[in-house]
Protein backbone atom coordinates (compact mmCIF):
# COMPACT_ATOMS: atom_id res chain seq x y z
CA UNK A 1 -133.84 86.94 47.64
CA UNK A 2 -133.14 83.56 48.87
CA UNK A 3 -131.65 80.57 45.89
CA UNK A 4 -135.57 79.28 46.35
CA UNK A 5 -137.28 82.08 44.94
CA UNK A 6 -134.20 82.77 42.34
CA UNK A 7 -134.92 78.74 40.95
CA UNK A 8 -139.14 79.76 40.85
CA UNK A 9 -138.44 82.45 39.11
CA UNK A 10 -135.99 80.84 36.95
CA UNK A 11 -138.72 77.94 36.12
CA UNK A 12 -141.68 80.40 35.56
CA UNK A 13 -139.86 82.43 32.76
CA UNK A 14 -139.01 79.09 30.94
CA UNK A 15 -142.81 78.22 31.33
CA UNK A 16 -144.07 81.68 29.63
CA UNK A 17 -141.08 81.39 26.95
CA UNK A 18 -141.72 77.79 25.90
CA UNK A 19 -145.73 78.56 25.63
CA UNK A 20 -145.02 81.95 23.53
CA UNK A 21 -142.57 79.22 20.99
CA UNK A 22 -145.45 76.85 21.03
CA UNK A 23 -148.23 79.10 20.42
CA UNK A 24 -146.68 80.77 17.54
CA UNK A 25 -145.54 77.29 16.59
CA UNK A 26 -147.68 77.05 12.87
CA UNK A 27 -148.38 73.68 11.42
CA UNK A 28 -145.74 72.68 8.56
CA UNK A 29 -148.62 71.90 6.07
CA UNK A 30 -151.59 73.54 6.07
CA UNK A 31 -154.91 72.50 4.27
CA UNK A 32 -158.29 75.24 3.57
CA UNK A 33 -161.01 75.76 1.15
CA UNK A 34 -161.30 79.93 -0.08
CA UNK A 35 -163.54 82.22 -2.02
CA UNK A 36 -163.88 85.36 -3.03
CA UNK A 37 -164.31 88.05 -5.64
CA UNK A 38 -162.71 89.96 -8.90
CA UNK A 39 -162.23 92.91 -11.35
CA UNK A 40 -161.45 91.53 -14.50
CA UNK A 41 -160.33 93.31 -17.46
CA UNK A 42 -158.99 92.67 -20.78
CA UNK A 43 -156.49 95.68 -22.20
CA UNK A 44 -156.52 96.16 -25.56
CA UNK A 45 -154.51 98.07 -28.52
CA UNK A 46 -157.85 98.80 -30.30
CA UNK A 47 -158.55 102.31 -30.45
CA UNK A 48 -162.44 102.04 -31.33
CA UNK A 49 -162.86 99.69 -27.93
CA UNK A 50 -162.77 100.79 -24.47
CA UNK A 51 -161.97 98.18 -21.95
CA UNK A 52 -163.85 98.39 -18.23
CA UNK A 53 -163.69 96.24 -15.20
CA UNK A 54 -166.22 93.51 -14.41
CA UNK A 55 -166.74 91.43 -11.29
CA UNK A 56 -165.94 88.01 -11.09
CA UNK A 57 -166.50 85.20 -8.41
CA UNK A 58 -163.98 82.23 -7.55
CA UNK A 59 -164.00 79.27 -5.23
CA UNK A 60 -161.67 76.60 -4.47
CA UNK A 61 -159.20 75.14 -2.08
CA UNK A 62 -155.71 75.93 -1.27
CA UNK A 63 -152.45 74.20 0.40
CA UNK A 64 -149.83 75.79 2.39
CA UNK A 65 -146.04 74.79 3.57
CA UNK A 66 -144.58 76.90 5.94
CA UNK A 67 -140.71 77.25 6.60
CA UNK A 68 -140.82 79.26 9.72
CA UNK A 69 -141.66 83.26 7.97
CA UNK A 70 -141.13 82.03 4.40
CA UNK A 71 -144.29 79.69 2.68
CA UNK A 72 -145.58 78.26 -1.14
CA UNK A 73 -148.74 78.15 -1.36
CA UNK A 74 -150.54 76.66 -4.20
CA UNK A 75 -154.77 76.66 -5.13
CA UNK A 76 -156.94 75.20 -7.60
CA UNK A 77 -159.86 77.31 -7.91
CA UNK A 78 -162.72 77.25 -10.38
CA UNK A 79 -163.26 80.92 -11.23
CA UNK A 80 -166.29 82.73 -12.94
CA UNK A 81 -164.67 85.71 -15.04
CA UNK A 82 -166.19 88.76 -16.54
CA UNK A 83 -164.91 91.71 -18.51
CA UNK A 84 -166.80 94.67 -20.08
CA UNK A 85 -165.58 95.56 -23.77
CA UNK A 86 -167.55 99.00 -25.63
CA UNK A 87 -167.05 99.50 -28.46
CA UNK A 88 -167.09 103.62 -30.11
CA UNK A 89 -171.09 104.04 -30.73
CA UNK A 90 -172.49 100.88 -29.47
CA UNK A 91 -173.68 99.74 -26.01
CA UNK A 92 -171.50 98.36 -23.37
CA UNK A 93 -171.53 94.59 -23.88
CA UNK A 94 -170.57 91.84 -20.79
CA UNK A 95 -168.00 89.03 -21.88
CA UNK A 96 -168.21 85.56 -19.48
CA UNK A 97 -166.14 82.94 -19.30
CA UNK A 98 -165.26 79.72 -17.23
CA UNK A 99 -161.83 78.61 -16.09
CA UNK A 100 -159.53 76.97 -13.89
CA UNK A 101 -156.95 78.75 -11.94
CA UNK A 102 -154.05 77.13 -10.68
CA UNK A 103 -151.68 79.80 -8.66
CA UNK A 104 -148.61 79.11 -7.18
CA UNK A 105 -146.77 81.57 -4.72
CA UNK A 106 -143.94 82.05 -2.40
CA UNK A 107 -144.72 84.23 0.67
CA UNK A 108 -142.84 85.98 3.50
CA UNK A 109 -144.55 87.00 7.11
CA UNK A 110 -143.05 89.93 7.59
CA UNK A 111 -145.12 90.32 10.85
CA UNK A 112 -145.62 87.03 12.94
CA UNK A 113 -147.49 86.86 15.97
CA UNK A 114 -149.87 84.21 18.09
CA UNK A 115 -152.95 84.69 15.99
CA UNK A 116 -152.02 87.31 13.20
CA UNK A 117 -149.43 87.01 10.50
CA UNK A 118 -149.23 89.94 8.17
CA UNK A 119 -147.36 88.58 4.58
CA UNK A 120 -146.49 89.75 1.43
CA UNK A 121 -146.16 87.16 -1.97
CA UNK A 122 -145.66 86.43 -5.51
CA UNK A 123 -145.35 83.96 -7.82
CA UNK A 124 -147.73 82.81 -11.29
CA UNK A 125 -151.17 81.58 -12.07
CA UNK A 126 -151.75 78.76 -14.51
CA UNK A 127 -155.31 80.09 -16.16
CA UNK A 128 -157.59 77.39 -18.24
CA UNK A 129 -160.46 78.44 -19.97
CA UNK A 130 -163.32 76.23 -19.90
CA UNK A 131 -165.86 77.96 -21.93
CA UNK A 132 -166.26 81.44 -23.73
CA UNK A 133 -169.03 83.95 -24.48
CA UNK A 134 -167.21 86.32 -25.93
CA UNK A 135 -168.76 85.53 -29.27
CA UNK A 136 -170.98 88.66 -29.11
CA UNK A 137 -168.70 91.29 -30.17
CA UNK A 138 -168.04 91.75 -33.52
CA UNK A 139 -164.40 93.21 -33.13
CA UNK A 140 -163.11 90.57 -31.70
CA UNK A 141 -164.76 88.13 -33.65
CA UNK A 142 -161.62 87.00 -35.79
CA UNK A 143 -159.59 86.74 -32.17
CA UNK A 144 -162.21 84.61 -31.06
CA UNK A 145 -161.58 82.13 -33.90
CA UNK A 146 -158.05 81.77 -32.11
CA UNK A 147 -158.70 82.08 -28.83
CA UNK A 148 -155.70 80.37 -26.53
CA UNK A 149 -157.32 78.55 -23.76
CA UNK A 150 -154.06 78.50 -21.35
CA UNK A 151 -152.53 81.76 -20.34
CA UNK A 152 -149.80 82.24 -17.43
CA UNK A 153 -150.23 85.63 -15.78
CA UNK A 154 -148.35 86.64 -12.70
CA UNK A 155 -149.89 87.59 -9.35
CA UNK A 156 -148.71 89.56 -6.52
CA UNK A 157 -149.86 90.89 -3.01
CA UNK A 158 -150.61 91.37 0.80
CA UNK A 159 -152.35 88.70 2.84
CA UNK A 160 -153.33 88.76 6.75
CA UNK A 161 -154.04 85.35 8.42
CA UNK A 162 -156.15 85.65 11.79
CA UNK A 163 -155.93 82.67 13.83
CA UNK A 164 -157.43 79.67 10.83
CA UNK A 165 -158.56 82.35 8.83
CA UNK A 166 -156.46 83.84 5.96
CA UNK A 167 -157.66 87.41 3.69
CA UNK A 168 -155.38 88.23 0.24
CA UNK A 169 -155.68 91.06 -1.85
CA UNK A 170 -154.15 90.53 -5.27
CA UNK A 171 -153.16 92.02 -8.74
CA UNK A 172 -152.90 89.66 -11.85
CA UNK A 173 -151.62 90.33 -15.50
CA UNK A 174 -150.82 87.95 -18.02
CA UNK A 175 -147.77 87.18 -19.39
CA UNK A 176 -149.09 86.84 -22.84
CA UNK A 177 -151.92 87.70 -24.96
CA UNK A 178 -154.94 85.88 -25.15
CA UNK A 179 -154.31 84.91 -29.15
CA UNK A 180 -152.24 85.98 -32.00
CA UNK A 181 -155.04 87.74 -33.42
CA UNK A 182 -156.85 89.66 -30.39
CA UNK A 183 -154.11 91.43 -28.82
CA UNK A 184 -155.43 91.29 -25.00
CA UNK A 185 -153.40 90.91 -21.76
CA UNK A 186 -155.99 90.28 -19.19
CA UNK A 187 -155.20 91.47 -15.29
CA UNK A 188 -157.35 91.55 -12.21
CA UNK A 189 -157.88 92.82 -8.85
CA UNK A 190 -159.22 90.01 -6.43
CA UNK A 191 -160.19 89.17 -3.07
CA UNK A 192 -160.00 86.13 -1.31
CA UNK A 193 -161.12 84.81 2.17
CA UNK A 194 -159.97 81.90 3.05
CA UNK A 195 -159.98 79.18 5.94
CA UNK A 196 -157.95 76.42 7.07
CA UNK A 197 -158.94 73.57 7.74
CA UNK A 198 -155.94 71.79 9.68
């Protein structure tokens, strides 16, 4: 093999490496709108109400930093909750409610390739509620009296990103009850697609 073919070699590996660093090159910040679906339901200590799971809907947009495998993430997302509450005798009976979600999460791609990232995360969810209909039930009338609008719940999961697309599955439970007088930690199973935008 002749010092020619040695140097074209040489120059075509450095090609292939620098395009593999480039193409899994990820922008710093990141910018996308998301969606998606959740379970909601509120536990309670009251033995004469059983507590089910109810789907909810959410949509908003979401902002990503990246520092190489590690990332925060943060959302705003306007969320439509639900939550099924029966009490011992009576029919099952649908509580709604409004609110504004703000998560924020640190991340870690613990797979990283050209067009798929595979991550795990955590962090905690600011929750606002904007309206109620929880009215309905007469057990938790008093509770409603009382109702706390902001609750901080944390929020964990798995996420897959494919190419500007990004998928999360995710478990929430609140740090606190919901008021002093309606003992209630809410939690929920969601699902979120989401896309990027730049």
């Amino acid at each position: 093999m002749n010092r020619k073919t040695i140097l074209s070699c040489v120059v075509l590996f450095a090609m292939m490496l620098s395009k593999m660093v480039f193409a899994q090159e990820q922008p710093r910040i990141q910018i996308g709108i998301k969606g998606g679906s959740s379970l909601n339901k509120l536990n309670t200590e009251l033995a004469d109400l059983d507590d089910k799971y109810a789907l909810g809907l959410h949509l908003g947009g979401m902002a990503r930093v990246n520092f190489g495998s590690a990332y925060i993430q943060g959302e705003a997302l306007f969320s439509k909750r639900k939550a099924a509450l029966k009490p011992q005798g009576q029919t099952e009976t649908k509580l709604k409610w409004n609110a504004i979600d703000i998560p924020l999460m640190v991340g870690y791609k613990f797979i990283q390739q050209q067009d798929m990232n595979l991550r795990i995360f955590a962090g905690a969810v600011y929750n606002y509620t904007l309206n109620d209909n929880l009215s309905p039930l007469k057990a938790i009338k008093e509770g409603v009296k009382h109702f706390d609008k902001s609750n901080i719940q944390f929020t964990g999961g798995l996420g897959v990103d494919i190419q500007k697309f990004s998928i999360d599955l995710r478990y929430e439970r609140g740090f606190s009850d919901l008021s002093n007088s309606f003992k209630s930690k809410p939690q929920a199973f969601s699902i979120g697609v989401g896309y990027f935008l730049f």
